[in-house]
C-alpha atoms as a PDB file:
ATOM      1  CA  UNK A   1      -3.835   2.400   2.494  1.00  0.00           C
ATOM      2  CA  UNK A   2      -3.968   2.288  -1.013  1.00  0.00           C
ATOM      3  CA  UNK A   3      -6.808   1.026  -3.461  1.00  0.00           C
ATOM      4  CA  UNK A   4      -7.475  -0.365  -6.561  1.00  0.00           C
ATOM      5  CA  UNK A   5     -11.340  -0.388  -7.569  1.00  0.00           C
ATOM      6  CA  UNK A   6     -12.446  -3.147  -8.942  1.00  0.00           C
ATOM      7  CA  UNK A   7     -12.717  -3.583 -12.985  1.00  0.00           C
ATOM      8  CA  UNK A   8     -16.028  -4.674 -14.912  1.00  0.00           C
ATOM      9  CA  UNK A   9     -13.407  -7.048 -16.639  1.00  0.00           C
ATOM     10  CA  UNK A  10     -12.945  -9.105 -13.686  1.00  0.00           C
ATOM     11  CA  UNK A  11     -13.903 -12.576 -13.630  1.00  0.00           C
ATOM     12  CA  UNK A  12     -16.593 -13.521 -11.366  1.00  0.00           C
ATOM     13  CA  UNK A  13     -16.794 -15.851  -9.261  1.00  0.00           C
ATOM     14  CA  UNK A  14     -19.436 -18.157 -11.639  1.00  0.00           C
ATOM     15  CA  UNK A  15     -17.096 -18.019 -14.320  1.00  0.00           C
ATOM     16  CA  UNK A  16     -14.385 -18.974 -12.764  1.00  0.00           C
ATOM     17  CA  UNK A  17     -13.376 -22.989 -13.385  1.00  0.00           C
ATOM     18  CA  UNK A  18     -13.367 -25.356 -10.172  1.00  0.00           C
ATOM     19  CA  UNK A  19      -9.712 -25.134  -8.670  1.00  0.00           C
ATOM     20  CA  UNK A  20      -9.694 -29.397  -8.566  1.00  0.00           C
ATOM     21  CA  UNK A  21     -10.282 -28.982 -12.479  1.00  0.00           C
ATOM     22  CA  UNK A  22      -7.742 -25.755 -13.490  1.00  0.00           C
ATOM     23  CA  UNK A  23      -5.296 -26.832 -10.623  1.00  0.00           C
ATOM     24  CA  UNK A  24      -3.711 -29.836 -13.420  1.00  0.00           C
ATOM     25  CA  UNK A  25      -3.831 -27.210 -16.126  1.00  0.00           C
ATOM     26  CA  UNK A  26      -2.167 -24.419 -14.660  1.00  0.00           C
ATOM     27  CA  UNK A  27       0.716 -26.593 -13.453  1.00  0.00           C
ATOM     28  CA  UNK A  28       1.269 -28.415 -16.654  1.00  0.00           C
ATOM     29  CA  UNK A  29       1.264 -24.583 -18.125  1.00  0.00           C
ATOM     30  CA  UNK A  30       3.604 -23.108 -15.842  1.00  0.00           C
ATOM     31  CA  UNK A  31       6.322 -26.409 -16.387  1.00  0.00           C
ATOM     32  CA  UNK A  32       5.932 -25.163 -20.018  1.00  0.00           C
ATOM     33  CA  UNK A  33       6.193 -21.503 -19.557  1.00  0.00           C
ATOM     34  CA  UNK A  34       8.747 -21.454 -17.529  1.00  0.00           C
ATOM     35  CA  UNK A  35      10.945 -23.824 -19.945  1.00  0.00           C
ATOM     36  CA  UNK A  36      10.824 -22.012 -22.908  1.00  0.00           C
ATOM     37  CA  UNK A  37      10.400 -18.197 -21.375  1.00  0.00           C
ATOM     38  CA  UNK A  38      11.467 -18.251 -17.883  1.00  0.00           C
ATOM     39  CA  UNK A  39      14.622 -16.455 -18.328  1.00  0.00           C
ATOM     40  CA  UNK A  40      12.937 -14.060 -20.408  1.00  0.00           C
ATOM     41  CA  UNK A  41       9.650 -12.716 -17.850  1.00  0.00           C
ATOM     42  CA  UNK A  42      12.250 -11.522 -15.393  1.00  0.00           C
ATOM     43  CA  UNK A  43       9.631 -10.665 -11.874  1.00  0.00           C
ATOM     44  CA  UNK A  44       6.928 -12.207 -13.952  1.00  0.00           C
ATOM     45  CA  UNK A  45       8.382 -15.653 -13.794  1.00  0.00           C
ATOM     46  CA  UNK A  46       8.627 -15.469  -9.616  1.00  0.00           C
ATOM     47  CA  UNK A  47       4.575 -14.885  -9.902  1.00  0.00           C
ATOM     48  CA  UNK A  48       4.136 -18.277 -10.781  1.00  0.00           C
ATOM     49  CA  UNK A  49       6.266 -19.919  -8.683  1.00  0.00           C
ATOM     50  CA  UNK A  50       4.956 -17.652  -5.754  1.00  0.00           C
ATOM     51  CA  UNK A  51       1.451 -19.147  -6.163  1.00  0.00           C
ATOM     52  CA  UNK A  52       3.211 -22.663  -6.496  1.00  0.00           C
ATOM     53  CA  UNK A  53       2.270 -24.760  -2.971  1.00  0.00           C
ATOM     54  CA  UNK A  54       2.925 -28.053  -1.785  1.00  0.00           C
ATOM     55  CA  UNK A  55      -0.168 -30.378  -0.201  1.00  0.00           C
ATOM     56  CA  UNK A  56      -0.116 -29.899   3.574  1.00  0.00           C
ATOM     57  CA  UNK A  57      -1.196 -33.589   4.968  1.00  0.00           C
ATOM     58  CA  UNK A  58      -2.940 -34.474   7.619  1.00  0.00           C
ATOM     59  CA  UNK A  59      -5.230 -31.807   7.962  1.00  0.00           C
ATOM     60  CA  UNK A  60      -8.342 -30.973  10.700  1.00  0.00           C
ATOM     61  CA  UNK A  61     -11.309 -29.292   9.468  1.00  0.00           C
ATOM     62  CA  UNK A  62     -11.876 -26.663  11.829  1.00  0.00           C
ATOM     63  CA  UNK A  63     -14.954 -25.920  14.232  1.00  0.00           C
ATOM     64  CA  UNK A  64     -14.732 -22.053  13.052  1.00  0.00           C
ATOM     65  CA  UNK A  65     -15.196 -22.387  10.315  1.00  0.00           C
ATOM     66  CA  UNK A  66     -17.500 -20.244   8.351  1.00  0.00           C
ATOM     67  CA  UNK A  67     -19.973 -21.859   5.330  1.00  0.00           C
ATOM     68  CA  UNK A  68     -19.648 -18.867   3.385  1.00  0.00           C
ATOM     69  CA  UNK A  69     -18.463 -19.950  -0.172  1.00  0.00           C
ATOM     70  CA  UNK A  70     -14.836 -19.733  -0.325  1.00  0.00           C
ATOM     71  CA  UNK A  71     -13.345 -17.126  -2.639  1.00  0.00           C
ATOM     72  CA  UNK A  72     -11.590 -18.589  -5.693  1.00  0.00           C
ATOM     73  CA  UNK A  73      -8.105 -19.360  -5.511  1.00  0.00           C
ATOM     74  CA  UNK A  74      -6.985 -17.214  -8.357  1.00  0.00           C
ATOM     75  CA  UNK A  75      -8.566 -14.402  -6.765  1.00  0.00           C
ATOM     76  CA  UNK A  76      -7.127 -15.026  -3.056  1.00  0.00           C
ATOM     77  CA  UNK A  77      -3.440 -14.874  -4.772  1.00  0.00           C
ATOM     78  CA  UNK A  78      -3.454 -11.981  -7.452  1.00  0.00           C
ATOM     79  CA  UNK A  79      -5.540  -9.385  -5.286  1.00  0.00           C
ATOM     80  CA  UNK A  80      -3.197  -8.849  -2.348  1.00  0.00           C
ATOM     81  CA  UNK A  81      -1.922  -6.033  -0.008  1.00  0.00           C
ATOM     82  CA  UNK A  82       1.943  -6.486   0.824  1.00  0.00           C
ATOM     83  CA  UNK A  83       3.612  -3.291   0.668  1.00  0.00           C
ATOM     84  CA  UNK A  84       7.087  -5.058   1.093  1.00  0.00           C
ATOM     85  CA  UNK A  85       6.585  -6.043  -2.893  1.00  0.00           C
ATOM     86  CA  UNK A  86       4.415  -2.428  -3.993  1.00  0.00           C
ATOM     87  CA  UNK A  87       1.300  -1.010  -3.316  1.00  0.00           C
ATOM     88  CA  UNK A  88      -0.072  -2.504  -6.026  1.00  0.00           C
ATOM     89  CA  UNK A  89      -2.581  -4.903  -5.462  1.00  0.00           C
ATOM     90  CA  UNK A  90      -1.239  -6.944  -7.997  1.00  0.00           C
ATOM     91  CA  UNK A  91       2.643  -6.220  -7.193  1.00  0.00           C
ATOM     92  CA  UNK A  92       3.074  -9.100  -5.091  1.00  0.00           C
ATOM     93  CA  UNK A  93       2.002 -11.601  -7.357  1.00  0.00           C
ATOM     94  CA  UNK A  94       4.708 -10.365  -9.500  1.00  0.00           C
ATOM     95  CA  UNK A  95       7.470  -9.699  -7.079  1.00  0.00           C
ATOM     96  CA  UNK A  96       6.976 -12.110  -4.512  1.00  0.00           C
ATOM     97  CA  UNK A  97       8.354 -15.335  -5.909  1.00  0.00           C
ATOM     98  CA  UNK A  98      12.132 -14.629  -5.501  1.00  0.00           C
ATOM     99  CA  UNK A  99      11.565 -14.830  -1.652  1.00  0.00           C
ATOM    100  CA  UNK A 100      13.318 -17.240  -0.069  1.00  0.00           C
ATOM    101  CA  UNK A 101      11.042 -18.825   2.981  1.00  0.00           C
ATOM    102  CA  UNK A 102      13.517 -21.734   4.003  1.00  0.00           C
ATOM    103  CA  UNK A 103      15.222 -22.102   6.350  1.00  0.00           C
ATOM    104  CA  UNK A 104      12.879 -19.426   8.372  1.00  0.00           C
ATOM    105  CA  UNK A 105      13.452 -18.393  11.953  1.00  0.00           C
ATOM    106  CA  UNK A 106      11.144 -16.509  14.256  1.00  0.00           C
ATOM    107  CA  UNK A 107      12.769 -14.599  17.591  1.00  0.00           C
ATOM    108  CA  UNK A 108      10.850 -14.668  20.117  1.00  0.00           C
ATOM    109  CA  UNK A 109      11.791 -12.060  22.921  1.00  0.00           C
ATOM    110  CA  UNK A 110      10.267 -10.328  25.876  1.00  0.00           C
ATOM    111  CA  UNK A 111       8.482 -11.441  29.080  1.00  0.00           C
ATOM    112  CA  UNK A 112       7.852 -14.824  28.239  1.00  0.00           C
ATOM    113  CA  UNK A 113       9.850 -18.127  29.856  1.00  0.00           C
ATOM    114  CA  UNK A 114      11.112 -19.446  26.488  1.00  0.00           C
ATOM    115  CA  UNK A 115      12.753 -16.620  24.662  1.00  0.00           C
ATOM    116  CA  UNK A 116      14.819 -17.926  22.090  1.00  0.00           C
ATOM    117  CA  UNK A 117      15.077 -17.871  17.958  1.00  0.00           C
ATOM    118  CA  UNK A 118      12.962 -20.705  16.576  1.00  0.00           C
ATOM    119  CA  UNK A 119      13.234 -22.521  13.366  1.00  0.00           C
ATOM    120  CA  UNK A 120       9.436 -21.979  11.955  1.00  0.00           C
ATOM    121  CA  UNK A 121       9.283 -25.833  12.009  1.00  0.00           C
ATOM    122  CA  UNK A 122       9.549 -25.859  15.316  1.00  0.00           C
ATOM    123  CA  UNK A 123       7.482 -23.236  16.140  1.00  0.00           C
ATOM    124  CA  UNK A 124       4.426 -25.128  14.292  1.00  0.00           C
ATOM    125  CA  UNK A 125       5.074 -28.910  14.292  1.00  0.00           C
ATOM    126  CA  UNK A 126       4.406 -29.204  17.981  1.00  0.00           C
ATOM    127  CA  UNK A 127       0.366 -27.887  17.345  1.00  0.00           C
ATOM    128  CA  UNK A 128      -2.990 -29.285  15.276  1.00  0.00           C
ATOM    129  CA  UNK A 129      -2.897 -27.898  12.147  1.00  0.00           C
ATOM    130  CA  UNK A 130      -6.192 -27.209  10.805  1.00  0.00           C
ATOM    131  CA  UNK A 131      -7.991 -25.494   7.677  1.00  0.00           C
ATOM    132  CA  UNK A 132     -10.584 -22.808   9.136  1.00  0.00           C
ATOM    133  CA  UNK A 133     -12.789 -20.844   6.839  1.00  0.00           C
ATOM    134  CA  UNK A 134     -12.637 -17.020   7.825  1.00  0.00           C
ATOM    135  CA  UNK A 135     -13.219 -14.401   6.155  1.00  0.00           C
ATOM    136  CA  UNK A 136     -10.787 -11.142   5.504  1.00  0.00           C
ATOM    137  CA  UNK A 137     -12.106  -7.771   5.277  1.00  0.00           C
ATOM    138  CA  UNK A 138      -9.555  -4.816   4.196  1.00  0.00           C
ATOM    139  CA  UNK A 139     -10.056  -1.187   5.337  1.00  0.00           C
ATOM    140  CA  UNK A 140     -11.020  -0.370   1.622  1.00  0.00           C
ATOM    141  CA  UNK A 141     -14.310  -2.021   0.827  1.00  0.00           C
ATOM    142  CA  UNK A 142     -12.799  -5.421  -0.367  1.00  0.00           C
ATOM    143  CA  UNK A 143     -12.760  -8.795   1.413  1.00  0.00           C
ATOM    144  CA  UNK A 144     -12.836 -12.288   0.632  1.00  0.00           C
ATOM    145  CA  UNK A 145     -13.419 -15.677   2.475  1.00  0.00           C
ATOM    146  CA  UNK A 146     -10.069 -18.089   2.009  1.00  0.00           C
ATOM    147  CA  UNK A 147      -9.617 -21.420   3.907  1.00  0.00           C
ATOM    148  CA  UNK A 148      -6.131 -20.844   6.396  1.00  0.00           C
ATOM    149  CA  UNK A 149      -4.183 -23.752   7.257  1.00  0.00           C
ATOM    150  CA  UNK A 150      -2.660 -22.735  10.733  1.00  0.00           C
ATOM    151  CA  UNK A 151      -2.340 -23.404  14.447  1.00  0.00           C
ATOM    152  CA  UNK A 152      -3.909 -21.600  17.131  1.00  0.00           C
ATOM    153  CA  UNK A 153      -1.783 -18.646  18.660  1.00  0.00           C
ATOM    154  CA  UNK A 154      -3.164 -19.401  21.689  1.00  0.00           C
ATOM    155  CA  UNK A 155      -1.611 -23.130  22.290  1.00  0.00           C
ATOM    156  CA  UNK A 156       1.833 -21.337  21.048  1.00  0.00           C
ATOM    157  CA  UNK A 157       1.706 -18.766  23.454  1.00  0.00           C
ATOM    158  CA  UNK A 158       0.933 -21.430  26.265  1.00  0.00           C
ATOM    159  CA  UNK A 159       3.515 -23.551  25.201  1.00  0.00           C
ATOM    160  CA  UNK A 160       5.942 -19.903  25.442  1.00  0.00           C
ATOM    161  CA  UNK A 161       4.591 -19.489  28.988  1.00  0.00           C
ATOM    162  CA  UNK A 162       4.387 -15.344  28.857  1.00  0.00           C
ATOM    163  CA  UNK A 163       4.647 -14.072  32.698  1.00  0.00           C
ATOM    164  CA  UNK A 164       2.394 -12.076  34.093  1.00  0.00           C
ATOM    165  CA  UNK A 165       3.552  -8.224  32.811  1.00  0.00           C
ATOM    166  CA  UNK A 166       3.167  -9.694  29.026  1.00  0.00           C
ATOM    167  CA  UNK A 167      -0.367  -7.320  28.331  1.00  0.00           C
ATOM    168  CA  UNK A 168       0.519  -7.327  24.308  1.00  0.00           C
ATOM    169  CA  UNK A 169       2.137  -9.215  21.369  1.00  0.00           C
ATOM    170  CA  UNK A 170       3.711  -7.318  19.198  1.00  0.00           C
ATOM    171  CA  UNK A 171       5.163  -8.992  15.653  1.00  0.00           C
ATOM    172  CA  UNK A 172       7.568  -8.097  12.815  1.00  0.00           C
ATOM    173  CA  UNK A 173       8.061  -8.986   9.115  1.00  0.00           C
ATOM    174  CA  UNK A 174      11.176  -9.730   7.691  1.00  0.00           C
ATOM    175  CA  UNK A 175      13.214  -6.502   6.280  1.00  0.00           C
ATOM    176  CA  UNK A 176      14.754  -7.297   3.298  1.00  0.00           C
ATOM    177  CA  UNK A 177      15.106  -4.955   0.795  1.00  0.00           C
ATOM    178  CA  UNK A 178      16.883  -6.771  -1.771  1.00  0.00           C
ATOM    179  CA  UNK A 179      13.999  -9.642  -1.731  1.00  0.00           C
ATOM    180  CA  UNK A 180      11.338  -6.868  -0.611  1.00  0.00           C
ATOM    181  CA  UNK A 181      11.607  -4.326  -3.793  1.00  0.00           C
ATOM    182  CA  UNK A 182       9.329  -2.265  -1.758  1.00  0.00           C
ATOM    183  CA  UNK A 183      11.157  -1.903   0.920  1.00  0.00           C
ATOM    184  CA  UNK A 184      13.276   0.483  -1.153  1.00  0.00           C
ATOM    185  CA  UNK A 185      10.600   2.982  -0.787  1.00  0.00           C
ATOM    186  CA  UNK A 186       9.431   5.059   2.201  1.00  0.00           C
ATOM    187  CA  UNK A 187       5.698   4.164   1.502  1.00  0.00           C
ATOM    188  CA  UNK A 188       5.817   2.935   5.407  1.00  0.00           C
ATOM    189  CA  UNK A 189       8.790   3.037   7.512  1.00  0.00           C
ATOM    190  CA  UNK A 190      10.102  -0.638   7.953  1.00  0.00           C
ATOM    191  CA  UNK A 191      10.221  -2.809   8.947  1.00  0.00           C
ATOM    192  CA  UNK A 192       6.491  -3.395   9.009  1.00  0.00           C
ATOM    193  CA  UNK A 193       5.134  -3.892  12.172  1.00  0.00           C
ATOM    194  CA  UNK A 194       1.388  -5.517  14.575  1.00  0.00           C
ATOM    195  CA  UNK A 195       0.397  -5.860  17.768  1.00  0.00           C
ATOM    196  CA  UNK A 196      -2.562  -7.432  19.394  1.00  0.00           C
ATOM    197  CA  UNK A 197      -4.002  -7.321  23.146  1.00  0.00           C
ATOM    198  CA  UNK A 198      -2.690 -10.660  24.951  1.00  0.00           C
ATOM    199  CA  UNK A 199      -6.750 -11.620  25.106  1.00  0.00           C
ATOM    200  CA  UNK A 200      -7.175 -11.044  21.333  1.00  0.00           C
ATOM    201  CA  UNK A 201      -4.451 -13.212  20.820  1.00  0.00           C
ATOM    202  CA  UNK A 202      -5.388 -15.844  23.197  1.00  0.00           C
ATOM    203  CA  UNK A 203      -8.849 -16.111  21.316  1.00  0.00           C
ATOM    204  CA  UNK A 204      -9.094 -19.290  19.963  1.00  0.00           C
ATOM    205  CA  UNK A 205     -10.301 -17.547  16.332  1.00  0.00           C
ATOM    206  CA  UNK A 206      -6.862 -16.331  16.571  1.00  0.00           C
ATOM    207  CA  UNK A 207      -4.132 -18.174  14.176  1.00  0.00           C
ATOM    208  CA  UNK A 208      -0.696 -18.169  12.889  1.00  0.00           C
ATOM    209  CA  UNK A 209      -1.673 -19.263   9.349  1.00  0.00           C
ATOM    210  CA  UNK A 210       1.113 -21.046   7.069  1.00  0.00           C
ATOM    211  CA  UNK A 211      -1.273 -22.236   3.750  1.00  0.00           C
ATOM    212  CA  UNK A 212      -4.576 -21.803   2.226  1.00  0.00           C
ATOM    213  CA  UNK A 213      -6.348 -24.009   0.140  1.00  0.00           C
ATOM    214  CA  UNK A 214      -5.039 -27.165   2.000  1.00  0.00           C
ATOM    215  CA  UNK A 215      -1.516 -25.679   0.322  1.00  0.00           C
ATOM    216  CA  UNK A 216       1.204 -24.137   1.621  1.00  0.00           C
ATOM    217  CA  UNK A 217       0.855 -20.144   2.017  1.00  0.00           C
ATOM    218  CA  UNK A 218       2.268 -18.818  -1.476  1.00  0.00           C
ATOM    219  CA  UNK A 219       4.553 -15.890  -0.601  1.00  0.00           C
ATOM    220  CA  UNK A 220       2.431 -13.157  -2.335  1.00  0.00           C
ATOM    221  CA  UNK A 221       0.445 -13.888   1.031  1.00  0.00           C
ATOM    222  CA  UNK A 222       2.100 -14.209   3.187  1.00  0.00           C
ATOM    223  CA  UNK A 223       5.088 -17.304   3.540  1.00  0.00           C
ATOM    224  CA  UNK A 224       6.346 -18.742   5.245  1.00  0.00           C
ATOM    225  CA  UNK A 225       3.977 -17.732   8.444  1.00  0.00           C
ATOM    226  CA  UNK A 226       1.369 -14.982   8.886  1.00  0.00           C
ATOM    227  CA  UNK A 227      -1.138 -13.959  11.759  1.00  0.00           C
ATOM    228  CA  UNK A 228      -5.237 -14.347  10.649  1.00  0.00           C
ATOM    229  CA  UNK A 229      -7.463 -12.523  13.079  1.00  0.00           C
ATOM    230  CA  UNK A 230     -10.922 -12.923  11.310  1.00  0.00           C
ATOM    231  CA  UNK A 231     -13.126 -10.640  12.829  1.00  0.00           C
ATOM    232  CA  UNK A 232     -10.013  -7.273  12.508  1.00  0.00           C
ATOM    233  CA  UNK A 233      -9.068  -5.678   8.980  1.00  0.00           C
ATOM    234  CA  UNK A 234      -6.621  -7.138   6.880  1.00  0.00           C
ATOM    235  CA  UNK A 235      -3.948  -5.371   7.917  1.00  0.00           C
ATOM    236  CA  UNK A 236      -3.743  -6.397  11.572  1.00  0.00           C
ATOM    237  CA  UNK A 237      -2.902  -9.541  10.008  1.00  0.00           C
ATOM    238  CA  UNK A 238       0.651  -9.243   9.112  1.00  0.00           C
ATOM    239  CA  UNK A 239       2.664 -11.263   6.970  1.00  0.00           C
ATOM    240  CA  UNK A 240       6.049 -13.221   6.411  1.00  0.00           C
ATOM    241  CA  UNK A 241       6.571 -12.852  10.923  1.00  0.00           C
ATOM    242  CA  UNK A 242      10.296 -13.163  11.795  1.00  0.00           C
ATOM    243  CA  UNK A 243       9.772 -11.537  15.644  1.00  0.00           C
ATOM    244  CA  UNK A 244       7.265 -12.153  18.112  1.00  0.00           C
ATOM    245  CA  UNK A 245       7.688  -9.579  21.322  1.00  0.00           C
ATOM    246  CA  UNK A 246       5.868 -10.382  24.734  1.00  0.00           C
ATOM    247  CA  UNK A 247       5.548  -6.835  26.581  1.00  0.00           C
ATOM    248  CA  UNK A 248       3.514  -4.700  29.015  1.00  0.00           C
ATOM    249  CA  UNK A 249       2.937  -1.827  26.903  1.00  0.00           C
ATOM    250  CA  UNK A 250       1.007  -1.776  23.796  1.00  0.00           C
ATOM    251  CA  UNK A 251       2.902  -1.415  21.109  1.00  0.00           C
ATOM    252  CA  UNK A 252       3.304   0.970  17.953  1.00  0.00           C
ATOM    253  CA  UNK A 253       2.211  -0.403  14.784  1.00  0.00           C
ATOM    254  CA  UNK A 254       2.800   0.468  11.076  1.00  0.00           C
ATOM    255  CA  UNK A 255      -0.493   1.851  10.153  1.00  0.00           C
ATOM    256  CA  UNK A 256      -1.161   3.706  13.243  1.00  0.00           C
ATOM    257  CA  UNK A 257       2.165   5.010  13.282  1.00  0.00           C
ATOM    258  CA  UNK A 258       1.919   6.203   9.639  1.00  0.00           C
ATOM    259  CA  UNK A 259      -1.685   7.610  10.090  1.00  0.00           C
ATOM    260  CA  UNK A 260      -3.263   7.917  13.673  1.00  0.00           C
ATOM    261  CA  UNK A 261      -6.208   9.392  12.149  1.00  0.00           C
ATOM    262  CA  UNK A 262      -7.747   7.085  10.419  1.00  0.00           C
ATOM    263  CA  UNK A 263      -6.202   3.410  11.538  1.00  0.00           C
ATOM    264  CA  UNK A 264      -6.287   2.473  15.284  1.00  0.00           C
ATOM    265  CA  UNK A 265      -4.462  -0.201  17.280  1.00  0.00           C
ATOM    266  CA  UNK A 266      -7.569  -2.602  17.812  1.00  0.00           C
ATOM    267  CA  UNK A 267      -8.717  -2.124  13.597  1.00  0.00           C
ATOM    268  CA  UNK A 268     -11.667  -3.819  14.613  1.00  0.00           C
ATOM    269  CA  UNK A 269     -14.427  -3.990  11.919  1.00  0.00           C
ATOM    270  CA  UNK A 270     -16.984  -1.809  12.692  1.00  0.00           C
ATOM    271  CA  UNK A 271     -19.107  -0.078  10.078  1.00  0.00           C
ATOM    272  CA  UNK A 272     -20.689   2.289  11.954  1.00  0.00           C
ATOM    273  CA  UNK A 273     -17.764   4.624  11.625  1.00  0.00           C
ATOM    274  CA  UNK A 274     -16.519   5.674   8.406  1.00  0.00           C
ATOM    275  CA  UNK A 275     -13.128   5.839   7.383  1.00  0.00           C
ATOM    276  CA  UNK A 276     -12.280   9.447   6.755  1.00  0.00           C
ATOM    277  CA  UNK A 277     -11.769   8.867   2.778  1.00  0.00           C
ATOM    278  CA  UNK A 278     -14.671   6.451   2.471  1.00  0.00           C
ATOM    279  CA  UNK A 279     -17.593   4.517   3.742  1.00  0.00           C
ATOM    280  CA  UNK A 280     -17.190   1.546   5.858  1.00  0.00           C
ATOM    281  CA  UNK A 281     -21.432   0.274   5.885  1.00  0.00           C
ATOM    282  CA  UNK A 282     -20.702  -1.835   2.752  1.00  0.00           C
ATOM    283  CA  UNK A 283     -18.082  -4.322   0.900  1.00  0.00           C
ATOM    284  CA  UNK A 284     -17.158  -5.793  -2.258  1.00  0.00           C
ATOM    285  CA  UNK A 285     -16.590  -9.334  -2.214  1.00  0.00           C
ATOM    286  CA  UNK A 286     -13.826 -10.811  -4.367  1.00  0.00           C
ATOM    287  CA  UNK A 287     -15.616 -12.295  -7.297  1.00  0.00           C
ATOM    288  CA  UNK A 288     -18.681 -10.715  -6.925  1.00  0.00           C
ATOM    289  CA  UNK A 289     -20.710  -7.572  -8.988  1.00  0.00           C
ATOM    290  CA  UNK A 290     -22.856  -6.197  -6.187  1.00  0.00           C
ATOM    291  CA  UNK A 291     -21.629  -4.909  -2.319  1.00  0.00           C
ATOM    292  CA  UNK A 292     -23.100  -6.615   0.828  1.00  0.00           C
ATOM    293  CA  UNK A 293     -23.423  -4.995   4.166  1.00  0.00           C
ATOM    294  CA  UNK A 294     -20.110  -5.276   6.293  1.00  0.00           C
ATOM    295  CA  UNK A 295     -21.094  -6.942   9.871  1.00  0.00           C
ATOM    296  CA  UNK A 296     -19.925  -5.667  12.872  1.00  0.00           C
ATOM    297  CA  UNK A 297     -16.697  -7.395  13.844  1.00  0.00           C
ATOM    298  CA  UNK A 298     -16.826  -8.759  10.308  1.00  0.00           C
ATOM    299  CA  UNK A 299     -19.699 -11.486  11.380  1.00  0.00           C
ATOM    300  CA  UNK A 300     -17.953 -12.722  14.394  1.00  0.00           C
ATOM    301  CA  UNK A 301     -19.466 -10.395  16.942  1.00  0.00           C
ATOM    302  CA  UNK A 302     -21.267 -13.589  19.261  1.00  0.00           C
ATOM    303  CA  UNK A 303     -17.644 -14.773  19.690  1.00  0.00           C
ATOM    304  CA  UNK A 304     -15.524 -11.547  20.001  1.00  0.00           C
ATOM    305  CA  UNK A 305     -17.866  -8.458  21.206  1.00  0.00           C
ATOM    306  CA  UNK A 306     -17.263  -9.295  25.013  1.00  0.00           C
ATOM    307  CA  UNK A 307     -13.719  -8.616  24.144  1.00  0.00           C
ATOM    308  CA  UNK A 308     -14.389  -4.895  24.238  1.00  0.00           C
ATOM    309  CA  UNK A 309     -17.141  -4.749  26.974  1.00  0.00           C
ATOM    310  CA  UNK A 310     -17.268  -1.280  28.188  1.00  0.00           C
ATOM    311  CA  UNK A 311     -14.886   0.448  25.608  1.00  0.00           C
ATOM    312  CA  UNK A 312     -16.436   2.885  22.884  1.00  0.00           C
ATOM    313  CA  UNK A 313     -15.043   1.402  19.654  1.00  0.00           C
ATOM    314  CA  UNK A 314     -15.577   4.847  18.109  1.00  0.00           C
ATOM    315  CA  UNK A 315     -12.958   5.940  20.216  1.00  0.00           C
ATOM    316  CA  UNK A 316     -10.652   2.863  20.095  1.00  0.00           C
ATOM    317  CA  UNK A 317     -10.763   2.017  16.546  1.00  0.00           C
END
């Protein structure tokens, strides 16, 4: 996976102005910008309408929350991995906005009693939707804590009723090339692809997420619908989901696939093993100057470790 260090010209997180205060500004800014110049910024002009959301009412603060600070907003939506749009961290900010996220469908296939193609309304409206605090740590040394707005998995995979041979979940992105610029290039082979044990994804930590911020997800991150499993790397949690796949065998996935030897199937955090092209014992969080230790299952250990009783998570990485 590719990286971008971090610049000293970043803005920290002290300097950076309360979101309820440049929230106002930015949208009066981007009416303007995009009247006078829109036709003009080609890609550029989709980056502001990819970070545009709409208020998502009715919200429940969540239990799991974390009381970490939050990472600003600007920060959560110009620093992103999503190799559909470029490897460039900042790529899908650019690229991301021309992608259309409704109508939205997700198949849902395999051993499961309800197979069928579901509008993405569907899918969600049915389920709680609450903002939960996690916190997302990459396979580089970056992470960041963002407020989700999602369901739990769990309740959607009851509501599917899996039968008994359904062991994994394995999930899909949309392939697209002409939306999905980077698509056109054989930096993975698409379409992008995660799976998850059927007790990881049962685990009430375990969302589909479909905003941050109390907004709808912006599509540099992830839109219309994206899995958040807090205490794996950041890319277990894959975005823009058009198939869901109950099955008995545990699936391939993109980065494992692409390179065995240094990205697992379970991409738990653990930073007692290095990565082969860098440390894993410390992070950078958005925002911030100085690294912090990285936790074992990225803090959430108490609720996750007996998971993985018994295996050695040097070995299944």
């Amino acid at each position: 996976m590719l990286i971008q260090p971090m610049k000293s010209s970043d803005v920290r997180s002290s300097e950076v102005t309360p979101k309820s205060i440049y929230l106002d500004r930015r949208r009066f800014l981007r009416t303007a910008a995009l009247a006078g110049v829109g036709a003009a910024m080609g890609p550029m002009a989709g980056a502001a309408l990819a970070g545009a959301g709409m208020k998502l009412p009715g919200l429940v603060k969540s239990s799991h929350s974390t009381a970490e600070e939050p990472t600003p907003y600007d920060k959560v939506t110009i620093y992103n991995n999503f190799y559909e749009f470029g490897t460039a961290k900042g790529d899908p900010g650019k690229y991301a906005g021309g992608l259309t996220t409704k109508p939205w469908s997700v198949a849902v296939e395999g051993e499961v009693a309800k197979p069928a193609v579901y509008d993405v309304e569907d899918l969600i409206r049915p389920h709680t939707l609450e903002e939960r605090i996690y916190r997302l740590r990459c396979v580089e040394t970056w992470s960041m804590v963002v407020p989700w707005v999602g369901i739990s998995l769990g309740d959607l995979i009851k509501r599917l009723e899996p039968t008994s041979k359904a062991k994994y979940v394995a999930f899909e992105t949309l392939h697209d090339p002409e939306q999905m610029r980077g698509q056109s290039y054989p930096a993975l082979r698409w379409p992008y692809d995660e799976g998850l044990r059927m007790d990881e994804a049962l685990h009430p930590l375990t969302i589909l997420a479909v905003g941050l911020y109390g907004e709808e997800m912006p599509n540099q991150n992830g839109a219309p619908v994206r899995l958040v499993v807090p205490w794996k790397y950041g890319f277990k949690c894959i975005k823009s989901i058009v198939r869901m796949r109950f099955q008995e065998t545990m699936p391939e996935t993109a980065w494992s696939r692409q390179t065995p030897g240094e990205y697992g199937f379970f991409a738990n955090v653990n930073p007692g093993v290095d990565h082969p092209r860098w440390s894993q014992a410390k992070e950078r969080r958005l925002g911030e100057f100085l690294k912090r230790k990285t936790l074992m299952f990225n803090g959430y250990a108490d609720e996750v470790a007996h998971l993985y009783t018994g295996m050695d998570l040097t070995k299944y990485y």
